[in-house]
PDB file of N, CA and C in Angstrom:
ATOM      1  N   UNK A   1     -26.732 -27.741  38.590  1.00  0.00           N
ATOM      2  CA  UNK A   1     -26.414 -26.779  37.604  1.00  0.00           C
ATOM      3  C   UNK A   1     -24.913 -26.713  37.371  1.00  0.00           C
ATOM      4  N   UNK A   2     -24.614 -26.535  36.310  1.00  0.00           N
ATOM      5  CA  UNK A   2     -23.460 -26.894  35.648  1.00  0.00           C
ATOM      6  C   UNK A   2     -22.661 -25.489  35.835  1.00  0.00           C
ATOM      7  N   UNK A   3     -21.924 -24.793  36.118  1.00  0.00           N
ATOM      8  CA  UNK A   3     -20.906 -23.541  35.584  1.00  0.00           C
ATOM      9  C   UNK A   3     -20.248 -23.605  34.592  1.00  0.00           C
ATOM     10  N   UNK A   4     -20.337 -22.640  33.742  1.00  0.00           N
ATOM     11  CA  UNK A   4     -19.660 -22.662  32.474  1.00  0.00           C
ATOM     12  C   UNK A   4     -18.378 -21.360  32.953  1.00  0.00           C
ATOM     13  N   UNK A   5     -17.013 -21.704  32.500  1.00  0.00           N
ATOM     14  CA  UNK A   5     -16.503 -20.796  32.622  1.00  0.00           C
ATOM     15  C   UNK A   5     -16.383 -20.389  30.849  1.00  0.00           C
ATOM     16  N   UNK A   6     -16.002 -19.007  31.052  1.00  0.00           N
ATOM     17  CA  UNK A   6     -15.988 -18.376  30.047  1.00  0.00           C
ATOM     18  C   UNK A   6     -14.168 -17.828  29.448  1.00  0.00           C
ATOM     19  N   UNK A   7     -13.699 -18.194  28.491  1.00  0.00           N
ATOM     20  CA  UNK A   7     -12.413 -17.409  28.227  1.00  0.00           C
ATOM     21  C   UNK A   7     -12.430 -16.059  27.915  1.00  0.00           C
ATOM     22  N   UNK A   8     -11.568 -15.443  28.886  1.00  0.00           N
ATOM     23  CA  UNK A   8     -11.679 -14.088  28.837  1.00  0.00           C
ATOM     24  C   UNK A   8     -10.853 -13.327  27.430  1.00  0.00           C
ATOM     25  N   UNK A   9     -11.964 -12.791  27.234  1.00  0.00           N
ATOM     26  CA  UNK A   9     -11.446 -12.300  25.651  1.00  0.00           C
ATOM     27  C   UNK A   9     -10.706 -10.955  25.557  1.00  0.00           C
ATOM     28  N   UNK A  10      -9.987 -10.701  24.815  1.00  0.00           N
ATOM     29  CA  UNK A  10      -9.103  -9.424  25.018  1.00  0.00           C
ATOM     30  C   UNK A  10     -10.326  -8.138  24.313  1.00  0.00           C
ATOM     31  N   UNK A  11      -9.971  -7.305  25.156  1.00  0.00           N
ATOM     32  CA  UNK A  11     -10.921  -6.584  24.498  1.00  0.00           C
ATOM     33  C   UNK A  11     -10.261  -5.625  23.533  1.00  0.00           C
ATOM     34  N   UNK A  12     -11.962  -5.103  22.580  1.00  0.00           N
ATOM     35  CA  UNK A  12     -11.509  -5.230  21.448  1.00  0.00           C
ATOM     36  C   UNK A  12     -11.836  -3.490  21.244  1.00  0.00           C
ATOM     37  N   UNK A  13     -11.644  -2.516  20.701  1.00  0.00           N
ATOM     38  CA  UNK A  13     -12.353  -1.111  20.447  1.00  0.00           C
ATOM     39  C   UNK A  13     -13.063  -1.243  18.872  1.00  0.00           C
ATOM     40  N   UNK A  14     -14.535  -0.899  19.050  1.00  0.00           N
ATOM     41  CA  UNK A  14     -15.218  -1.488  18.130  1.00  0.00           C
ATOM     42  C   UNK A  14     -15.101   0.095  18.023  1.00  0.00           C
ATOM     43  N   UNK A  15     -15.177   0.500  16.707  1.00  0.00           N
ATOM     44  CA  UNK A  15     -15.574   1.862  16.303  1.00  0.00           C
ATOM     45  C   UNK A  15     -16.844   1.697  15.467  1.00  0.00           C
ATOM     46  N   UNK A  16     -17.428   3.072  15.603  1.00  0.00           N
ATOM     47  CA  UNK A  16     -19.168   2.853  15.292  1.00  0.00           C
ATOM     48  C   UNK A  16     -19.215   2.985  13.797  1.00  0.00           C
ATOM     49  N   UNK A  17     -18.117   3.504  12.799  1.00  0.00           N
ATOM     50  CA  UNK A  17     -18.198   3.452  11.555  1.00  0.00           C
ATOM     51  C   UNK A  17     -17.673   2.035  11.421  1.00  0.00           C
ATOM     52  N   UNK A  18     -18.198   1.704  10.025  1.00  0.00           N
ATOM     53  CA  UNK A  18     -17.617   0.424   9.216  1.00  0.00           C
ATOM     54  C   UNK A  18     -16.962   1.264   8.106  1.00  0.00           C
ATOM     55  N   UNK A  19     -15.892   0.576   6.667  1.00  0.00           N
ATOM     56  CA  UNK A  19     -15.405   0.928   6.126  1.00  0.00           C
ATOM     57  C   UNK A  19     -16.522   1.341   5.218  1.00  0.00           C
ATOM     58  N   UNK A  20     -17.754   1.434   4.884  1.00  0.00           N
ATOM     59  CA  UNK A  20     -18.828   1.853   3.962  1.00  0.00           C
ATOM     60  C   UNK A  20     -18.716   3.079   4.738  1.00  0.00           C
ATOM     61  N   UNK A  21     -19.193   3.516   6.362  1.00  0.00           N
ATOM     62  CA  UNK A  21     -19.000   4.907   6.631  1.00  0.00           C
ATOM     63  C   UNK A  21     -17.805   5.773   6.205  1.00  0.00           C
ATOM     64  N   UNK A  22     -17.154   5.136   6.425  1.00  0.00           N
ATOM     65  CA  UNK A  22     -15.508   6.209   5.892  1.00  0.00           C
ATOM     66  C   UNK A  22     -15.820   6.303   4.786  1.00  0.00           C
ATOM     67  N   UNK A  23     -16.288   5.579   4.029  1.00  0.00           N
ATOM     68  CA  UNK A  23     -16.078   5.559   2.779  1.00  0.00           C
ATOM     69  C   UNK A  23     -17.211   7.000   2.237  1.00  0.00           C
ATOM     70  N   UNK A  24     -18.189   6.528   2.745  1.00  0.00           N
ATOM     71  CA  UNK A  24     -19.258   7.958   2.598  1.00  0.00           C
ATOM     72  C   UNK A  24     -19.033   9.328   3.166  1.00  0.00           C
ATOM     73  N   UNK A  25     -18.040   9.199   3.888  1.00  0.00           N
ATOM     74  CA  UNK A  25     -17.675  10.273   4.861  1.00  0.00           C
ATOM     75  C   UNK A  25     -16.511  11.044   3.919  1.00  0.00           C
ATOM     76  N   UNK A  26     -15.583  10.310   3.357  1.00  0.00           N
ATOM     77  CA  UNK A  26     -14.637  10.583   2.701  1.00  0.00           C
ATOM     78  C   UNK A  26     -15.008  11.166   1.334  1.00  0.00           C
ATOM     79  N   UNK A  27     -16.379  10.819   0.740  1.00  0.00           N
ATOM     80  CA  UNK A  27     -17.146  11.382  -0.389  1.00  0.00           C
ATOM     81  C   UNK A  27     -17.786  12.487  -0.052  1.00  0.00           C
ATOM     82  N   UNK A  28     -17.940  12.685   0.726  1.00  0.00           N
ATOM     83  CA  UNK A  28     -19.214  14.048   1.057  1.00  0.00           C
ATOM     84  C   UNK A  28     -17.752  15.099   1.402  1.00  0.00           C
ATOM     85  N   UNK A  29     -16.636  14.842   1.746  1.00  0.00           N
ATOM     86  CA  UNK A  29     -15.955  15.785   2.172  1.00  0.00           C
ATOM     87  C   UNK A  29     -14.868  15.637   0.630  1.00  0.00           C
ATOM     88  N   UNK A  30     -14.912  14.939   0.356  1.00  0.00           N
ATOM     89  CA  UNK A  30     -14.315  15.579  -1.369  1.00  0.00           C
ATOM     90  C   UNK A  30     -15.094  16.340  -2.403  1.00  0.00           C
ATOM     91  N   UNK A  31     -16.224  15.976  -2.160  1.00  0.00           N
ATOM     92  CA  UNK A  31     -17.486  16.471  -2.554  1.00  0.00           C
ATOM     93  C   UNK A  31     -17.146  18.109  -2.217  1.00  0.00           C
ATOM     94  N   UNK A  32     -17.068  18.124  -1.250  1.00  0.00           N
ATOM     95  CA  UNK A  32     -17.666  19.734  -0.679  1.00  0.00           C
ATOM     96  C   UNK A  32     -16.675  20.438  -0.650  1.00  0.00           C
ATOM     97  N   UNK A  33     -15.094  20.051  -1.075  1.00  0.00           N
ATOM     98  CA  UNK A  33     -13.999  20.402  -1.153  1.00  0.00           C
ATOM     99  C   UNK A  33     -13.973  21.124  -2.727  1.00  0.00           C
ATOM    100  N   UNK A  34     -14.427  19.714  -3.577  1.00  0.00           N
ATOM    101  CA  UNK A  34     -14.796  20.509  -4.805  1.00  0.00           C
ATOM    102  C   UNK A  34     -15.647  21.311  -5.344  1.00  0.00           C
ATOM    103  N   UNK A  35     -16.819  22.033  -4.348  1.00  0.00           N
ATOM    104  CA  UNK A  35     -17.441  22.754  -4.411  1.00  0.00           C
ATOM    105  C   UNK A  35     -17.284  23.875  -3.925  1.00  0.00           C
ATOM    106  N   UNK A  36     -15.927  23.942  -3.047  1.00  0.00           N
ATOM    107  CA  UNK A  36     -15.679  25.121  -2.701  1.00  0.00           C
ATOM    108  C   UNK A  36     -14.576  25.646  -3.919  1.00  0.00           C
ATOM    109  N   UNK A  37     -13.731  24.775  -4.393  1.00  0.00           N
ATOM    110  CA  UNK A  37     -12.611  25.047  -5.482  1.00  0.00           C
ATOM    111  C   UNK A  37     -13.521  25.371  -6.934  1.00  0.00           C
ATOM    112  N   UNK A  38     -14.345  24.822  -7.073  1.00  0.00           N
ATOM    113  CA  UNK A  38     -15.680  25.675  -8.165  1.00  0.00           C
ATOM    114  C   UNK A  38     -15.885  26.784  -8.103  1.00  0.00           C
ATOM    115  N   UNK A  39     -16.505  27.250  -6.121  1.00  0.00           N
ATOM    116  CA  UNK A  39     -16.933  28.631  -6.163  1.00  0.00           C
ATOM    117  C   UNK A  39     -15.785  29.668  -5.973  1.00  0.00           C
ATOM    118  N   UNK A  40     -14.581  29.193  -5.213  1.00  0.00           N
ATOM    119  CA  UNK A  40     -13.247  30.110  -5.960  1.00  0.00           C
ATOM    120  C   UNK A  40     -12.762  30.444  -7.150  1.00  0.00           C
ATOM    121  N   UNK A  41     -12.792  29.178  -8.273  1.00  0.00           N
ATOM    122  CA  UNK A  41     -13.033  29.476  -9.717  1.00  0.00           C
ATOM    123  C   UNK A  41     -13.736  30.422 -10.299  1.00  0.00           C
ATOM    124  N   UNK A  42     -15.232  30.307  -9.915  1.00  0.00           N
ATOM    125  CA  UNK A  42     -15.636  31.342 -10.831  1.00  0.00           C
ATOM    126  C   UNK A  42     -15.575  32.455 -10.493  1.00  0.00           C
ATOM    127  N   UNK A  43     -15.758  32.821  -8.886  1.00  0.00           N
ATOM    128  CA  UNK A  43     -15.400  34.092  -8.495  1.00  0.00           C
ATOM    129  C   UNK A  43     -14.275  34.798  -8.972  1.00  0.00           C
ATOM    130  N   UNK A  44     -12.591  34.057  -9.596  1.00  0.00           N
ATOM    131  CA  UNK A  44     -12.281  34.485 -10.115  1.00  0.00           C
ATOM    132  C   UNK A  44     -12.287  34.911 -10.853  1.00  0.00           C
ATOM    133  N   UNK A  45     -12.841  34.227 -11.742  1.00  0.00           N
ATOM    134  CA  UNK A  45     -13.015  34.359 -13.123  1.00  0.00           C
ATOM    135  C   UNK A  45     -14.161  35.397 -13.576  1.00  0.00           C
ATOM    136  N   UNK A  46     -15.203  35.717 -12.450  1.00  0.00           N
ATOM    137  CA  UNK A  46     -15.952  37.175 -12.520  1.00  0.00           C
ATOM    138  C   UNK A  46     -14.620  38.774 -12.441  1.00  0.00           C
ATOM    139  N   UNK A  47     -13.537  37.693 -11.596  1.00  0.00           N
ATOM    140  CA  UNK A  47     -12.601  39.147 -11.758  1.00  0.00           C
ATOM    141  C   UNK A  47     -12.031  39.587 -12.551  1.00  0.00           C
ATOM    142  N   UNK A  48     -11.456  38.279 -13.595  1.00  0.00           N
ATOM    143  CA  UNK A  48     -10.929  38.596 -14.590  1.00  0.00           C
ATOM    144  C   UNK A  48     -11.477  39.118 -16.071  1.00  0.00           C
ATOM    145  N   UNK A  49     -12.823  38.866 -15.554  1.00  0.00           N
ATOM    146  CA  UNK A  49     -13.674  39.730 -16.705  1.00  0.00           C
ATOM    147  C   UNK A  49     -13.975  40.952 -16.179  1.00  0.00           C
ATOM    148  N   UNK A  50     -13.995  41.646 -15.398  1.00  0.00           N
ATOM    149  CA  UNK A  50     -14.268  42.724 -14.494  1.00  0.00           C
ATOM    150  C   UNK A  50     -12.581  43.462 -14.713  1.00  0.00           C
ATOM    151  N   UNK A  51     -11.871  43.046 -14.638  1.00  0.00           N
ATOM    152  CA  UNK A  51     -10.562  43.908 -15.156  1.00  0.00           C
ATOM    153  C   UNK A  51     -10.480  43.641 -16.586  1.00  0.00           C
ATOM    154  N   UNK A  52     -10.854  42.957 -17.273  1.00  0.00           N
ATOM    155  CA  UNK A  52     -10.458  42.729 -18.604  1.00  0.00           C
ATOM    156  C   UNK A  52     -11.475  43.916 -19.076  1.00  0.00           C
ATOM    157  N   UNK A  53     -12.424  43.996 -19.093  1.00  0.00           N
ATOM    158  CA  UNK A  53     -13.451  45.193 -19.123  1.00  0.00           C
ATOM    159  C   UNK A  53     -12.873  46.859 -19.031  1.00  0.00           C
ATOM    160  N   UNK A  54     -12.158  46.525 -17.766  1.00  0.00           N
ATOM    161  CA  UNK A  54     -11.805  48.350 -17.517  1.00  0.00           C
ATOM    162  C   UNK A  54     -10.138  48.054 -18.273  1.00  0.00           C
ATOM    163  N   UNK A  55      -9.662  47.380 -18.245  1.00  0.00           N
ATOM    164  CA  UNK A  55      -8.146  47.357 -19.332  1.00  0.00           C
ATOM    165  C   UNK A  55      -9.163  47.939 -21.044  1.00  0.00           C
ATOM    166  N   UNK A  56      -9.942  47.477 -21.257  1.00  0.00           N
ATOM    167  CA  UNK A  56     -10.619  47.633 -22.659  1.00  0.00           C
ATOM    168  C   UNK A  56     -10.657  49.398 -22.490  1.00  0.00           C
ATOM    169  N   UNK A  57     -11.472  49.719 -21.308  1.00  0.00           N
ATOM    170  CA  UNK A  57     -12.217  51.383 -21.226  1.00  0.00           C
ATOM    171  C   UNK A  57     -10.382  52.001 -21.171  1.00  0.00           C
ATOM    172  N   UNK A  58      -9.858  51.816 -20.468  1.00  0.00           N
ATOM    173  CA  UNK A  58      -8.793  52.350 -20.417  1.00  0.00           C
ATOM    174  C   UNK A  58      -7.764  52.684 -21.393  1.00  0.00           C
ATOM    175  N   UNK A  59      -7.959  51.433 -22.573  1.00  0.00           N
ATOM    176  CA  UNK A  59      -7.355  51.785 -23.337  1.00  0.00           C
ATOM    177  C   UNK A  59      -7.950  52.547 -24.568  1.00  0.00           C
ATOM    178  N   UNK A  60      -9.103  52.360 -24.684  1.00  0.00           N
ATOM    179  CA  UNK A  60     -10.368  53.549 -25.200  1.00  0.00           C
ATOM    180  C   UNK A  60      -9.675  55.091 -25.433  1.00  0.00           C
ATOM    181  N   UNK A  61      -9.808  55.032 -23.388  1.00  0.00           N
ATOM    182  CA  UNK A  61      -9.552  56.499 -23.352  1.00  0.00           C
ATOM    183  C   UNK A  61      -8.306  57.180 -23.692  1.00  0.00           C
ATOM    184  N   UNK A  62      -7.014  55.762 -23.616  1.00  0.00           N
ATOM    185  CA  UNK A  62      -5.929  56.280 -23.945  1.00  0.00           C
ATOM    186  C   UNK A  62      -5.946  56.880 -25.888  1.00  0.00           C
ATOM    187  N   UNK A  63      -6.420  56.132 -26.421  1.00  0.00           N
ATOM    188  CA  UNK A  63      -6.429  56.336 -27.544  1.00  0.00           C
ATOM    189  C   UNK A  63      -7.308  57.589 -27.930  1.00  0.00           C
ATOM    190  N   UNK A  64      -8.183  57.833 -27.483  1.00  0.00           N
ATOM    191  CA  UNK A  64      -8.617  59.133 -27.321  1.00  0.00           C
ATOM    192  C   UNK A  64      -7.839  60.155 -27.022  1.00  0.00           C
ATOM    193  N   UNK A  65      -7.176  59.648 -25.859  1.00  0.00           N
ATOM    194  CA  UNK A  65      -6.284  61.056 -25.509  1.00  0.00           C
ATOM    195  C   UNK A  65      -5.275  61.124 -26.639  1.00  0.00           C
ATOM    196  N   UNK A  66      -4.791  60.233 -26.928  1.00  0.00           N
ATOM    197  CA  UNK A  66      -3.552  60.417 -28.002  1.00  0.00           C
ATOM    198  C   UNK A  66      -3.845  61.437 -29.346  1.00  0.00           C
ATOM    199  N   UNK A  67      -5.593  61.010 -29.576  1.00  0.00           N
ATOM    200  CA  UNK A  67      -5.748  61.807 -30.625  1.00  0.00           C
ATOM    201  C   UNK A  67      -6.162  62.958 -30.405  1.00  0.00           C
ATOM    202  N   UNK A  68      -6.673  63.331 -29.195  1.00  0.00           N
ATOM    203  CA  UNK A  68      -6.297  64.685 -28.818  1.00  0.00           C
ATOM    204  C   UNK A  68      -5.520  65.434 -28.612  1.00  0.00           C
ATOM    205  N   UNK A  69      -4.356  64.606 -27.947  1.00  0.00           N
ATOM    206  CA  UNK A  69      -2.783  65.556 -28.209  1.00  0.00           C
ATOM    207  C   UNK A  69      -2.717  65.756 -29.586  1.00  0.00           C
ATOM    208  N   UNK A  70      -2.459  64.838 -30.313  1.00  0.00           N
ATOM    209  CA  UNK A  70      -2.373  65.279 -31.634  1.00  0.00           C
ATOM    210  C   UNK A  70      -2.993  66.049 -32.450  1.00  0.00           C
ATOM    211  N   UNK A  71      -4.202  66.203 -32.152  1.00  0.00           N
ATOM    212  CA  UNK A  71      -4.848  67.433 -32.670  1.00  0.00           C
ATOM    213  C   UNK A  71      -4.672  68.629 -32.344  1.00  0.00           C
ATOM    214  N   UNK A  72      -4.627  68.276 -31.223  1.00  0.00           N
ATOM    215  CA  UNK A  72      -3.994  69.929 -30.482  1.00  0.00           C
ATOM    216  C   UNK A  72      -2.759  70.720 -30.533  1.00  0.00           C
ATOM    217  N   UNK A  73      -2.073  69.651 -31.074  1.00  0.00           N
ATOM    218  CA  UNK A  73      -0.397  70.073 -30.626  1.00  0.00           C
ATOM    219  C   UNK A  73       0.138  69.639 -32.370  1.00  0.00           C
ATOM    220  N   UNK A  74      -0.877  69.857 -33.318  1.00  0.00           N
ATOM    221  CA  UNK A  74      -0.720  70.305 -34.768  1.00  0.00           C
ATOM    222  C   UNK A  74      -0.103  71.886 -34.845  1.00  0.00           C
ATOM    223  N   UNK A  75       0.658  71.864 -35.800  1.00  0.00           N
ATOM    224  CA  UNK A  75       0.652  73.318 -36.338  1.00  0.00           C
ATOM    225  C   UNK A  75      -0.071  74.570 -36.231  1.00  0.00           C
ATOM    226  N   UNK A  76      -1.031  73.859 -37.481  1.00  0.00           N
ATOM    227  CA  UNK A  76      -1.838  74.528 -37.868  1.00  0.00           C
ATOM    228  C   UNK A  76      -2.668  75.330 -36.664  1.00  0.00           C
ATOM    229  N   UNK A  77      -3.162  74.423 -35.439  1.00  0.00           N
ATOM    230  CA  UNK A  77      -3.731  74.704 -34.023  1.00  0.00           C
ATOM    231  C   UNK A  77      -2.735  75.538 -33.355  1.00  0.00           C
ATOM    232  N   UNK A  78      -1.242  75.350 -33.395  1.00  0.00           N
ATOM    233  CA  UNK A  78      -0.437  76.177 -32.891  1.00  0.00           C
ATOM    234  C   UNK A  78      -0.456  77.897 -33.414  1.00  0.00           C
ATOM    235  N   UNK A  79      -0.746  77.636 -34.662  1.00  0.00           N
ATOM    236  CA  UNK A  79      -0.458  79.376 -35.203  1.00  0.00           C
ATOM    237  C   UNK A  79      -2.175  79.992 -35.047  1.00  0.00           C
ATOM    238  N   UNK A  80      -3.305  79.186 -34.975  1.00  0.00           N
ATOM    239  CA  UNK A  80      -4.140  80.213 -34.883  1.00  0.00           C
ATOM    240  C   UNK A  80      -3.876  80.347 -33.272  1.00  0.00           C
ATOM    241  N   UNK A  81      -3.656  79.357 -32.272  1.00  0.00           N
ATOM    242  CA  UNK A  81      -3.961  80.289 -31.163  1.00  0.00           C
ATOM    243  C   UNK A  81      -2.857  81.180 -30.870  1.00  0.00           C
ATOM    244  N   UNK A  82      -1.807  81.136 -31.795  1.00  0.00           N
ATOM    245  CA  UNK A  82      -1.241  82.643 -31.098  1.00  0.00           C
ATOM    246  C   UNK A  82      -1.321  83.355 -32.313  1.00  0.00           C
ATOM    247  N   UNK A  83      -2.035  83.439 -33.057  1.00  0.00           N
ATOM    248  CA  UNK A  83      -2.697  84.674 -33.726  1.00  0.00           C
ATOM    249  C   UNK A  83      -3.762  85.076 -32.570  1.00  0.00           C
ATOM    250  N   UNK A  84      -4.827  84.365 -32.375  1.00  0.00           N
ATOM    251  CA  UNK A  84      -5.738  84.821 -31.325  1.00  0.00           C
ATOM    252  C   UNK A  84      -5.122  85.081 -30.053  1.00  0.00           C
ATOM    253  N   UNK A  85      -3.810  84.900 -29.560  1.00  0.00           N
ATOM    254  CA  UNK A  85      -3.208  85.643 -28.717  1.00  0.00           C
ATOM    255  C   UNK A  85      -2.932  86.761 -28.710  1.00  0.00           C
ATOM    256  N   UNK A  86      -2.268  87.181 -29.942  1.00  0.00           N
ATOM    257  CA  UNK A  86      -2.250  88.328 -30.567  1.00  0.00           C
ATOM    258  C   UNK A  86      -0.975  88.342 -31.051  1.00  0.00           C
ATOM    259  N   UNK A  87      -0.041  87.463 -31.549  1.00  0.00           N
ATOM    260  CA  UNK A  87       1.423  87.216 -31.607  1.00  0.00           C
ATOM    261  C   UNK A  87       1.257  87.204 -33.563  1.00  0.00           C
ATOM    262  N   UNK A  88       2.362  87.833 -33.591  1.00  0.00           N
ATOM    263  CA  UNK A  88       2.528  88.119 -35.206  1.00  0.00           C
ATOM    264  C   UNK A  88       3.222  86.933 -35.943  1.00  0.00           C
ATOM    265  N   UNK A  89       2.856  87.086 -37.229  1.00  0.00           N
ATOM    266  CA  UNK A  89       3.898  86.162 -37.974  1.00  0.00           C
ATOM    267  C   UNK A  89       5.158  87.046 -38.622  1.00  0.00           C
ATOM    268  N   UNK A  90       6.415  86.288 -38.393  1.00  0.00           N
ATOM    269  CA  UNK A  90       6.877  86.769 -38.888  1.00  0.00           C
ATOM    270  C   UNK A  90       7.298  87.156 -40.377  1.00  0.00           C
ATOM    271  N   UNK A  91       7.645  88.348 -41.220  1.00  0.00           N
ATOM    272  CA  UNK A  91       7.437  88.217 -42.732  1.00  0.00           C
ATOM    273  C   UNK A  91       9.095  87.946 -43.066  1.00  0.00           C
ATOM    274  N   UNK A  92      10.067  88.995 -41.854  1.00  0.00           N
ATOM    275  CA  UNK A  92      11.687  88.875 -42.949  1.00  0.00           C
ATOM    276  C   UNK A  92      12.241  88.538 -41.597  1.00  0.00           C
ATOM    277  N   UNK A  93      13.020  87.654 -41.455  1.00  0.00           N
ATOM    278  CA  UNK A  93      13.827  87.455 -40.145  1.00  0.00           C
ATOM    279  C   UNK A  93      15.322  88.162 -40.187  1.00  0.00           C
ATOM    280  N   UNK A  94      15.810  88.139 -39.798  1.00  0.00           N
ATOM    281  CA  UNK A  94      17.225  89.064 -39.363  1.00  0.00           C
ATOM    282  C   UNK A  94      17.660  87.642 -38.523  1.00  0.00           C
ATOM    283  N   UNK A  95      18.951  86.791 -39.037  1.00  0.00           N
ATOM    284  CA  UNK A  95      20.196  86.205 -38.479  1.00  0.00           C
ATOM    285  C   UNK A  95      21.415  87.221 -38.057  1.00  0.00           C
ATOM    286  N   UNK A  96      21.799  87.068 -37.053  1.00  0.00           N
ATOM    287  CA  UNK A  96      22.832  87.080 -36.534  1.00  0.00           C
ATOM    288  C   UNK A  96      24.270  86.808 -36.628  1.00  0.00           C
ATOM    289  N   UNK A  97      25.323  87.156 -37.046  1.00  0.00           N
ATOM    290  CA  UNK A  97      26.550  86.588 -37.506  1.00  0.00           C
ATOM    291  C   UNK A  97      27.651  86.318 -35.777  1.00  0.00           C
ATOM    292  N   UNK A  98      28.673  86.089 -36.230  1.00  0.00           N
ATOM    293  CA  UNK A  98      29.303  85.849 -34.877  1.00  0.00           C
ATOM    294  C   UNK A  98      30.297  86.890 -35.477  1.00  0.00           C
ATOM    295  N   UNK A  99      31.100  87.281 -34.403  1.00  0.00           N
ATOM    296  CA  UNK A  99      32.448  88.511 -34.620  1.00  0.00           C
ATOM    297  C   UNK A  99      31.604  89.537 -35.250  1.00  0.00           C
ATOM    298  N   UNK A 100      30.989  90.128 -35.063  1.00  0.00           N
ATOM    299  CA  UNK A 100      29.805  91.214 -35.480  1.00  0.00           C
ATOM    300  C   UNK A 100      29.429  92.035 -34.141  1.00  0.00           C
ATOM    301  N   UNK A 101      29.687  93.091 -34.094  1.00  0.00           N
ATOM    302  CA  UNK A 101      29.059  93.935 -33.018  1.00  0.00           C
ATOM    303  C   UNK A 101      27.620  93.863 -33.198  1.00  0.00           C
ATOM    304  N   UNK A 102      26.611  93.493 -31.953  1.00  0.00           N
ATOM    305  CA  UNK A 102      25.337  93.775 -32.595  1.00  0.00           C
ATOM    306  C   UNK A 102      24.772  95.303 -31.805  1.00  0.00           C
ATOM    307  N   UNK A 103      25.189  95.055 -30.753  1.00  0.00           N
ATOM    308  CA  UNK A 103      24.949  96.595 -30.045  1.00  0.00           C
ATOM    309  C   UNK A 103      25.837  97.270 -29.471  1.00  0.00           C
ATOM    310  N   UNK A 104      25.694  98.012 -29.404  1.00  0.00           N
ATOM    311  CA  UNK A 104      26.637  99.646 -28.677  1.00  0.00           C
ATOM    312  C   UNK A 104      26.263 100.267 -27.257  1.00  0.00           C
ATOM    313  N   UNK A 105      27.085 100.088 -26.621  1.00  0.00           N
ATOM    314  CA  UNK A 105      26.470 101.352 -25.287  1.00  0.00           C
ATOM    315  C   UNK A 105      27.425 102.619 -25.630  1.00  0.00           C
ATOM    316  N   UNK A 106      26.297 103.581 -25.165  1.00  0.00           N
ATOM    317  CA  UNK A 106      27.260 104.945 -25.391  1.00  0.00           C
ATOM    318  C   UNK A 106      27.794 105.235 -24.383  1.00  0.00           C
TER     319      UNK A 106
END
């Protein structure tokens, strides 16, 4: 029987992926990267309709209020409620001069 010697080979680190695994590995995780940057998208974008909504009510009510000051803080609203206060109108006014005694103590 013959002996064969063998040349000793340097050894080698075989890794269990081939470049097709990376390659699939590297897709499923871009994949799922962009599926998370989707579901941050729209979640935003539920917010920005969710404030764009109450900016709308808000400004509703502002405009409401405005025309309620203004109605209220008319004239016309001014003199009946202080008639219904009980406050007079006046008919002849009396001005005041300057260098004029207006009152006296005795």
């Amino acid at each position: 029987m013959k002996k064969r010697f063998f040349k000793n080979k340097p050894k080698t680190y075989h890794f269990p992926l081939k470049r097709g695994g990376f390659l699939w590995i590297l897709v499923f995780v871009l994949l799922g990267v962009h599926v998370l940057f989707a579901v941050d998208n729209s979640s935003t974008g539920v917010k920005i309709a969710l404030l764009e909504e109450e900016i709308h009510k808000l400004e509703e009510e502002n405009e409401n209020l405005s025309k309620n000051l203004l109605s209220t803080s008319s004239l016309t609203k001014i003199n009946e409620r202080a008639e219904g206060l009980g406050f007079l109108k006046i008919e002849k006014a009396i001005y005041l001069q300057a260098g004029q005694v207006q009152a006296k103590a005795n």
